[in-house]
PDB file of N, CA and C in Angstrom:
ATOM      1  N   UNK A   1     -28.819  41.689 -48.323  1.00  0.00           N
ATOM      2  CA  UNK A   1     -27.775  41.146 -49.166  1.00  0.00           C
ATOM      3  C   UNK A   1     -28.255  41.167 -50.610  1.00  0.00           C
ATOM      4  N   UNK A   2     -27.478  41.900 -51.542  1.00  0.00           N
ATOM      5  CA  UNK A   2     -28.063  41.564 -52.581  1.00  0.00           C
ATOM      6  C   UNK A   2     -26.860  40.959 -53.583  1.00  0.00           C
ATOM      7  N   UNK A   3     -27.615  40.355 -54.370  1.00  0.00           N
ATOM      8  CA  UNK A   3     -27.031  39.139 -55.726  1.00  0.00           C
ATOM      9  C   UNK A   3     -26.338  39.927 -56.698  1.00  0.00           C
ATOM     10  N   UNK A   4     -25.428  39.791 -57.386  1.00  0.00           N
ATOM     11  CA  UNK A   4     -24.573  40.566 -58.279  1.00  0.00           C
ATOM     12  C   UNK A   4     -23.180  41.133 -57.865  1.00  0.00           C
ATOM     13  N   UNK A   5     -23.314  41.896 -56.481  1.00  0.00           N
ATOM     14  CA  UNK A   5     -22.272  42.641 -56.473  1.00  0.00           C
ATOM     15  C   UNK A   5     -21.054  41.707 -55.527  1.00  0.00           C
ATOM     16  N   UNK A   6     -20.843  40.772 -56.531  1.00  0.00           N
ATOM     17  CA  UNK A   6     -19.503  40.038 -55.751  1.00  0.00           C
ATOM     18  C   UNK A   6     -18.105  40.705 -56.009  1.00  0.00           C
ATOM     19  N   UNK A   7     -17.381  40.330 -55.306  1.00  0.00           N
ATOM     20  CA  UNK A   7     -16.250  41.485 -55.121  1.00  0.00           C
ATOM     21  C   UNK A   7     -15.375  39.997 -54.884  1.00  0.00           C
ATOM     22  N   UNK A   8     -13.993  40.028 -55.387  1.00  0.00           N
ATOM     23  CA  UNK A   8     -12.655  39.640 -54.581  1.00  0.00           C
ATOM     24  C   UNK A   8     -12.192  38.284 -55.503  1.00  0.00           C
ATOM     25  N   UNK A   9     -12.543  37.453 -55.095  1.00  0.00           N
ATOM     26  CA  UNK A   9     -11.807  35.989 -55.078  1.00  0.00           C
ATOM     27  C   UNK A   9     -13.448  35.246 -56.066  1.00  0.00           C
ATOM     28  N   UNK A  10     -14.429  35.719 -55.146  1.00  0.00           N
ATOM     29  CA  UNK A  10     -15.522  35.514 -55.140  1.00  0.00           C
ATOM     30  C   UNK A  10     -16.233  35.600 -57.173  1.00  0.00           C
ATOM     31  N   UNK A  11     -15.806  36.977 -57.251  1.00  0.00           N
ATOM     32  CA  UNK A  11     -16.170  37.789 -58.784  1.00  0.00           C
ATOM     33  C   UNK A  11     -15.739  36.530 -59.412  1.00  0.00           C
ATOM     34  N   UNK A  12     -16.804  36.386 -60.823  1.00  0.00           N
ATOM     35  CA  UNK A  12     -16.484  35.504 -62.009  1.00  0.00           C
ATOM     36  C   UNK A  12     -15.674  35.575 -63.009  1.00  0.00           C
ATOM     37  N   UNK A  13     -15.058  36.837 -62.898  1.00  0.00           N
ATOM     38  CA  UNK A  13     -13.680  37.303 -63.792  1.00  0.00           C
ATOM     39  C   UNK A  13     -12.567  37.219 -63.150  1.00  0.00           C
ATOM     40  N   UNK A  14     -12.538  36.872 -61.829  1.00  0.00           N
ATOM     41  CA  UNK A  14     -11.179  36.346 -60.966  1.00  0.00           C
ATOM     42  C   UNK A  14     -10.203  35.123 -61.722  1.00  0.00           C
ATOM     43  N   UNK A  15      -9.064  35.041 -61.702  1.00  0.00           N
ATOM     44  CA  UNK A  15      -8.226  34.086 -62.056  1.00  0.00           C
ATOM     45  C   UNK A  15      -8.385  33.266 -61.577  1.00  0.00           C
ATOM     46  N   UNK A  16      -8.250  32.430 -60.600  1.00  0.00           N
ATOM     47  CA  UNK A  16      -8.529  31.719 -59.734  1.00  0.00           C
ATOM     48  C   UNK A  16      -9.771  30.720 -60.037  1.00  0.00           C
ATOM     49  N   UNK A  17     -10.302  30.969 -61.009  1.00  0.00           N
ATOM     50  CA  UNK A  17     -11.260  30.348 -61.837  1.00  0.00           C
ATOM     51  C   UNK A  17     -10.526  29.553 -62.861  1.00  0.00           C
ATOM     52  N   UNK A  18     -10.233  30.573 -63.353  1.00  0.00           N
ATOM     53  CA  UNK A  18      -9.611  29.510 -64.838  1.00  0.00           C
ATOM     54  C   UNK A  18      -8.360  29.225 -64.980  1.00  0.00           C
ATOM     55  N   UNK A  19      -7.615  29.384 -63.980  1.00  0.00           N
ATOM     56  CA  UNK A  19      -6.480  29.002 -63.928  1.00  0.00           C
ATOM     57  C   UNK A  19      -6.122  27.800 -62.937  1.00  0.00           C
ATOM     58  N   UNK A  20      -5.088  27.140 -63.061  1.00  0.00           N
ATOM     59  CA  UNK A  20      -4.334  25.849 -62.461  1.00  0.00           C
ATOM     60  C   UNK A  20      -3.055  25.414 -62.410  1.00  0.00           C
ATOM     61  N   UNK A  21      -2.570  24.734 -62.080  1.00  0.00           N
ATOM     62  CA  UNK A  21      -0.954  24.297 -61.946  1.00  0.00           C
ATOM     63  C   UNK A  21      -0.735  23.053 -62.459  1.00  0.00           C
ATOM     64  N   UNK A  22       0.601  23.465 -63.062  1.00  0.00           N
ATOM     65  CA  UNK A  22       1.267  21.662 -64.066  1.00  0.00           C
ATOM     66  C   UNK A  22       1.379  21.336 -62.836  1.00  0.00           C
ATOM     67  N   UNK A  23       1.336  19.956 -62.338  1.00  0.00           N
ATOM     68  CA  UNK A  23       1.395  18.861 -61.446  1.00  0.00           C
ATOM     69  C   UNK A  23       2.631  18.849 -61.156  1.00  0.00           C
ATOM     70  N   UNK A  24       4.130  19.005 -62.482  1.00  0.00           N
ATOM     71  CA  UNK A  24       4.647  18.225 -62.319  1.00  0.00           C
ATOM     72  C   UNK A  24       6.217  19.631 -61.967  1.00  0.00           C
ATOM     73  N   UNK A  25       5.652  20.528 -62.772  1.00  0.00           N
ATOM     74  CA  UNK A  25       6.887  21.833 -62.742  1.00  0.00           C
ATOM     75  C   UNK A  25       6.052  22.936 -62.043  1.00  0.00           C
ATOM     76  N   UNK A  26       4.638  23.124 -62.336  1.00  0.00           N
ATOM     77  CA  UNK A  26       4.181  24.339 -61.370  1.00  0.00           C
ATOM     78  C   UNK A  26       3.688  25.318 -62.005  1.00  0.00           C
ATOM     79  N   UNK A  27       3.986  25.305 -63.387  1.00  0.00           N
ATOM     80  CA  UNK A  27       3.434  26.233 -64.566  1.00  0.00           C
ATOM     81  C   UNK A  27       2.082  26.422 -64.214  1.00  0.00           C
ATOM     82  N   UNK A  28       1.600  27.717 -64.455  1.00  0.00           N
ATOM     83  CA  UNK A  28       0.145  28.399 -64.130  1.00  0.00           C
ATOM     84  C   UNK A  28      -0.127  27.929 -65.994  1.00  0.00           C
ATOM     85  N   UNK A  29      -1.130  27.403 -65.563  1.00  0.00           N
ATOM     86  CA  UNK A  29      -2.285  26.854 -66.805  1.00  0.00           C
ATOM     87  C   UNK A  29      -3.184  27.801 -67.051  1.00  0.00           C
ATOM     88  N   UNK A  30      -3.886  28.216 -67.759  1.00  0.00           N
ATOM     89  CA  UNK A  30      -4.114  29.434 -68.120  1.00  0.00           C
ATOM     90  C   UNK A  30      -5.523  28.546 -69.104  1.00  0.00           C
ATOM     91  N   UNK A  31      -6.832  28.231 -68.613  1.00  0.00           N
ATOM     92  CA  UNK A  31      -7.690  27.582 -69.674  1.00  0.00           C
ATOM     93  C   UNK A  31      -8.351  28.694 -70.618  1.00  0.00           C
ATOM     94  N   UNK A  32      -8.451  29.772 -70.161  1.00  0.00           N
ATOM     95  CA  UNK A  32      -9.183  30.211 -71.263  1.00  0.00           C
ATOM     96  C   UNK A  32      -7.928  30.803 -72.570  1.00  0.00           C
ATOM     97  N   UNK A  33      -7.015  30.763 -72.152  1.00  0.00           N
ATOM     98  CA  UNK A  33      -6.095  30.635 -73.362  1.00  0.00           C
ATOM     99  C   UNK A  33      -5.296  29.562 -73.780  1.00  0.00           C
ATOM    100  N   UNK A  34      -5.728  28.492 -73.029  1.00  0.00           N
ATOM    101  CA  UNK A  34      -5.340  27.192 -73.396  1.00  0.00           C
ATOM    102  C   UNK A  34      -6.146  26.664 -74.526  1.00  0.00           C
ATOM    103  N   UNK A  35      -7.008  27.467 -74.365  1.00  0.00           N
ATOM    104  CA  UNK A  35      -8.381  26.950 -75.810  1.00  0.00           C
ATOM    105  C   UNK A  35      -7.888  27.060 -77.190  1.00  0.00           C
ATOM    106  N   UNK A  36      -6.932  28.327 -77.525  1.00  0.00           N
ATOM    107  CA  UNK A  36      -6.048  28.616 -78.387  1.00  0.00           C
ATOM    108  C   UNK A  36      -5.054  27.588 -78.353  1.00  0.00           C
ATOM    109  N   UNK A  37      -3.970  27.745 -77.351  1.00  0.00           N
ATOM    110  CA  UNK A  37      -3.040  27.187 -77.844  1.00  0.00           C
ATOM    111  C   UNK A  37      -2.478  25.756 -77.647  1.00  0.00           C
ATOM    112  N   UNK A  38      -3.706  25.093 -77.083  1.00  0.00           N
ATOM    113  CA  UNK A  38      -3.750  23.664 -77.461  1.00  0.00           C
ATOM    114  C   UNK A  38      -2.542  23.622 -76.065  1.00  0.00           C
ATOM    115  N   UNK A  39      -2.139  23.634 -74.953  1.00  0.00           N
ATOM    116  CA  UNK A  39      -0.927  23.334 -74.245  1.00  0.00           C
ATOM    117  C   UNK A  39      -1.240  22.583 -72.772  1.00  0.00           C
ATOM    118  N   UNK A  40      -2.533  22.317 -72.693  1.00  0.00           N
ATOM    119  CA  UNK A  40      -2.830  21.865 -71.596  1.00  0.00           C
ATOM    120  C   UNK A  40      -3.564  20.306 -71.723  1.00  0.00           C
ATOM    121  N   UNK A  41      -2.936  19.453 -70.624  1.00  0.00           N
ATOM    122  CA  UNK A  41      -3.228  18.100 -70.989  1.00  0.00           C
ATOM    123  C   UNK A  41      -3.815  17.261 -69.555  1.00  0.00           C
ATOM    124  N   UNK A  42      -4.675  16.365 -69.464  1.00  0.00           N
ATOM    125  CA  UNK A  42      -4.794  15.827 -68.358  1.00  0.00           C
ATOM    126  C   UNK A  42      -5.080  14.371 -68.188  1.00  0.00           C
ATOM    127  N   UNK A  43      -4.951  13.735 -67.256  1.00  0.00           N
ATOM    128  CA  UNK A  43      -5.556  12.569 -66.972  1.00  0.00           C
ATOM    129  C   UNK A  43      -6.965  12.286 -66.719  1.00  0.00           C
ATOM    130  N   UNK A  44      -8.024  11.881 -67.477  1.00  0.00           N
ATOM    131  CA  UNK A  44      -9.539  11.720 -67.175  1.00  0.00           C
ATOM    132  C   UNK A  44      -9.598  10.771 -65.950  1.00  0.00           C
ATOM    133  N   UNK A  45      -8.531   9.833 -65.772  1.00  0.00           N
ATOM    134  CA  UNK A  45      -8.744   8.629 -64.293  1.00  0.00           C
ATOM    135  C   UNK A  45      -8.994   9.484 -63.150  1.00  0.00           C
ATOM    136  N   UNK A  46      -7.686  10.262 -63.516  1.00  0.00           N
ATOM    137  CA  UNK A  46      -7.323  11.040 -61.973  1.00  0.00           C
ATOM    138  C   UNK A  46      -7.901  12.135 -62.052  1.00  0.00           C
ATOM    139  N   UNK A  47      -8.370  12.422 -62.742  1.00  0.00           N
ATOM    140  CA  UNK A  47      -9.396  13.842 -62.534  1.00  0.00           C
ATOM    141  C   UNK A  47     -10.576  13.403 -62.112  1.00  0.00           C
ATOM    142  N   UNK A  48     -11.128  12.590 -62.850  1.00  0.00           N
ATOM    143  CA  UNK A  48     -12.793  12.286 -61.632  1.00  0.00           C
ATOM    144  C   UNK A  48     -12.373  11.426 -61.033  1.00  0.00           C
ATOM    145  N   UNK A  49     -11.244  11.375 -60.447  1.00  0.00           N
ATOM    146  CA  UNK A  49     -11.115  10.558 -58.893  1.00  0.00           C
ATOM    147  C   UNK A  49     -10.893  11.628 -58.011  1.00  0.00           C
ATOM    148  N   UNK A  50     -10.544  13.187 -58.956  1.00  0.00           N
ATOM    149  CA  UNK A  50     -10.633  14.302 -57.396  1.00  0.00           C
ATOM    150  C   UNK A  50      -8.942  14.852 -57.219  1.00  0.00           C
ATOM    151  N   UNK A  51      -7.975  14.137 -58.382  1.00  0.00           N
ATOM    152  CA  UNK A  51      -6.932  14.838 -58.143  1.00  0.00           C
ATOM    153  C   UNK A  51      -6.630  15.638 -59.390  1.00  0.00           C
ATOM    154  N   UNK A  52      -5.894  16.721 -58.905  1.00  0.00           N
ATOM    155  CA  UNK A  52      -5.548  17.587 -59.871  1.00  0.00           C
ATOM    156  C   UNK A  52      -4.359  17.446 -60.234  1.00  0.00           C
ATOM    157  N   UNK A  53      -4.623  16.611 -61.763  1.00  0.00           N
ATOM    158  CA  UNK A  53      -3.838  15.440 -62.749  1.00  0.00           C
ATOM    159  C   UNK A  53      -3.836  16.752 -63.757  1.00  0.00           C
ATOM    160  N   UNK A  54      -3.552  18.110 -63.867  1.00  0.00           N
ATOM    161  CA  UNK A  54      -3.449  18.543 -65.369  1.00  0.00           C
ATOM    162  C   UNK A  54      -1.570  19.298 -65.591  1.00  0.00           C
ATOM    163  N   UNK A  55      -1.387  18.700 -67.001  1.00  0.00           N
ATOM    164  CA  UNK A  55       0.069  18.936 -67.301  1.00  0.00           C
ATOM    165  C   UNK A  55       0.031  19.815 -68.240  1.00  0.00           C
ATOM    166  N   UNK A  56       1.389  20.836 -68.338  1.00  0.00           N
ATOM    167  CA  UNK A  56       1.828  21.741 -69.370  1.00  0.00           C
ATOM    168  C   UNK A  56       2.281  20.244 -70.859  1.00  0.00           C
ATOM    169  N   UNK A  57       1.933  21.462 -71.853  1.00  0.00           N
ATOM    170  CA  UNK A  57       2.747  20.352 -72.942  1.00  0.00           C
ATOM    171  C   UNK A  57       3.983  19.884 -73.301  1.00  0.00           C
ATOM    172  N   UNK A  58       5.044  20.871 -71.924  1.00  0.00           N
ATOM    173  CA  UNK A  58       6.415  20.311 -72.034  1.00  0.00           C
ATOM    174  C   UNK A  58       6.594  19.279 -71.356  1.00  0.00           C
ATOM    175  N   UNK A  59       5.846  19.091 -70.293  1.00  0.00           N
ATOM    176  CA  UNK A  59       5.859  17.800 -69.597  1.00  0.00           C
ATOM    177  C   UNK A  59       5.142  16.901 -69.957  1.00  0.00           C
ATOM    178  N   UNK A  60       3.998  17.037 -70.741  1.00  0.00           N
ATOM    179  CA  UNK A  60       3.466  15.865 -71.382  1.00  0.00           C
ATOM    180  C   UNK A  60       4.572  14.797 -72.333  1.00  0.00           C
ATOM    181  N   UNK A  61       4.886  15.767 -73.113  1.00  0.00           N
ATOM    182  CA  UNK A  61       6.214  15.396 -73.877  1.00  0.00           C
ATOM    183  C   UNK A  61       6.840  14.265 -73.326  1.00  0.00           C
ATOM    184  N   UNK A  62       7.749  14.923 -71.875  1.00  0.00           N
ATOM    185  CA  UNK A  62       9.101  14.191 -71.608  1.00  0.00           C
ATOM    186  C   UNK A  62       8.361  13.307 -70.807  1.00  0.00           C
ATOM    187  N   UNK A  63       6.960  12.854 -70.579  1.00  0.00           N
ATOM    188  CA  UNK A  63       6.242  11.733 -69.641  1.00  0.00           C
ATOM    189  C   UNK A  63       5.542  10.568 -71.112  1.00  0.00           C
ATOM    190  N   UNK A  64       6.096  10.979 -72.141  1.00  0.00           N
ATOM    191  CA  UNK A  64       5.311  10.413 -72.940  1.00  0.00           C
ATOM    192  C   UNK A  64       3.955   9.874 -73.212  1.00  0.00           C
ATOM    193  N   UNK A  65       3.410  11.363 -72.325  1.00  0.00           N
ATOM    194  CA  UNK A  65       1.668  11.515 -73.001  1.00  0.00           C
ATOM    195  C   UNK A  65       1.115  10.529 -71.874  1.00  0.00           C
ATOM    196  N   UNK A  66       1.826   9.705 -70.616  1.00  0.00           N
ATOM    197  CA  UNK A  66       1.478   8.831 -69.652  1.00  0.00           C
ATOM    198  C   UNK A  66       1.185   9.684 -68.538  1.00  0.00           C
ATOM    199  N   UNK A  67      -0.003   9.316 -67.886  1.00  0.00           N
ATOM    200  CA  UNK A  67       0.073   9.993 -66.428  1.00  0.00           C
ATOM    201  C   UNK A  67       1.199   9.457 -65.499  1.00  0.00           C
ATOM    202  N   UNK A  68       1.932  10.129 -64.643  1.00  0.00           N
ATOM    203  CA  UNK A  68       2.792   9.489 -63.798  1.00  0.00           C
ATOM    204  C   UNK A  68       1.970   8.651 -62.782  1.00  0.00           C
ATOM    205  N   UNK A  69       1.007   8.799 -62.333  1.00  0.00           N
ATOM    206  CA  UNK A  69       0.125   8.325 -60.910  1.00  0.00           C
ATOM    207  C   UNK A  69      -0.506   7.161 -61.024  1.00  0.00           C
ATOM    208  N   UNK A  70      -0.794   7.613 -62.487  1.00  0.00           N
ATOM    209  CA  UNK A  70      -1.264   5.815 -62.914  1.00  0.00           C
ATOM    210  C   UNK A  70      -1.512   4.989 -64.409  1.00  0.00           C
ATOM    211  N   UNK A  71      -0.173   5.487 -64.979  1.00  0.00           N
ATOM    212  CA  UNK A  71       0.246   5.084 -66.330  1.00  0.00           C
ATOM    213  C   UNK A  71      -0.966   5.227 -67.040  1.00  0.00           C
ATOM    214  N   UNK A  72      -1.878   5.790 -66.917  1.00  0.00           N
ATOM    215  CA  UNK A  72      -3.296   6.013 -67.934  1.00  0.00           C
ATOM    216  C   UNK A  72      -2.687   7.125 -69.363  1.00  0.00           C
ATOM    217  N   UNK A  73      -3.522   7.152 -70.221  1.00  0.00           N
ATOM    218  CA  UNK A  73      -2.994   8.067 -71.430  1.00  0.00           C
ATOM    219  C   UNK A  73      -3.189   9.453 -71.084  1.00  0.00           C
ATOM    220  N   UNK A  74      -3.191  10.408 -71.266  1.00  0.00           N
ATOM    221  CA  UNK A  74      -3.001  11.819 -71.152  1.00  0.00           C
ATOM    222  C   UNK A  74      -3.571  12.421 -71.960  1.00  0.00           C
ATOM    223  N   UNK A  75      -4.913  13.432 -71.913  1.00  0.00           N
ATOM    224  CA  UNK A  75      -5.470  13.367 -73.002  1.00  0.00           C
ATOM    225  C   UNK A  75      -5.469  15.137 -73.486  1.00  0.00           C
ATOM    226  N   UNK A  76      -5.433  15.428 -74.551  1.00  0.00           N
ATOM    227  CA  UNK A  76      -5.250  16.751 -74.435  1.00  0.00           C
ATOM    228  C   UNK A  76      -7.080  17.539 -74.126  1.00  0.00           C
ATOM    229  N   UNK A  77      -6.578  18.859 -73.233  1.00  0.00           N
ATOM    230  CA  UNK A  77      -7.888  19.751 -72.799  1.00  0.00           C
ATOM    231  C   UNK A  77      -8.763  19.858 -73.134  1.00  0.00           C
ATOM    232  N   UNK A  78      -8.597  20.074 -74.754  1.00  0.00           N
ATOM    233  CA  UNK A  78      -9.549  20.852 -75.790  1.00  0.00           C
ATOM    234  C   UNK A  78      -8.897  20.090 -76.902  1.00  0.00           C
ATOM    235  N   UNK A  79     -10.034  19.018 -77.261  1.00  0.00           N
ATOM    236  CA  UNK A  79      -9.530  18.228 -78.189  1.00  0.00           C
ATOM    237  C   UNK A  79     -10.761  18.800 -79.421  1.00  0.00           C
TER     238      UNK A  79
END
């Protein structure tokens, strides 16, 4: 077996890495171009409690920047 030649899902340039879903509509989150355009937001409670708490910035909006799960603030990605 040798080290390097990962293939599939597995490879470090796979999507599936840096990508994720708004919680709340389903939008594919996109982090390494979220770094640019500032659009991705999450809950710090519910994220190191293990749920995947991250929102698009249209839904941050109409939730008023509140997590739904547990009224905590919403903090943006890449501050």
């Amino acid at each position: 077996m040798t080290i390097g030649l990962l293939k599939g899902v597995n490879k470090s340039g796979h999507k599936g890495w840096t990508t994720e879903k708004c919680a709340i509509c389903g939008t594919t989150l996109d982090f390494v171009s979220g770094y640019e355009a500032k659009n991705i937001y999450y809950c710090p409670r519910c994220v190191s409690q293990g749920l995947k708490a991250y929102f698009c910035s249209a839904d941050a909006r109409v939730l008023h920047y509140k997590c739904p799960y547990c009224k905590g603030e919403l903090k943006p990605y890449y501050a």
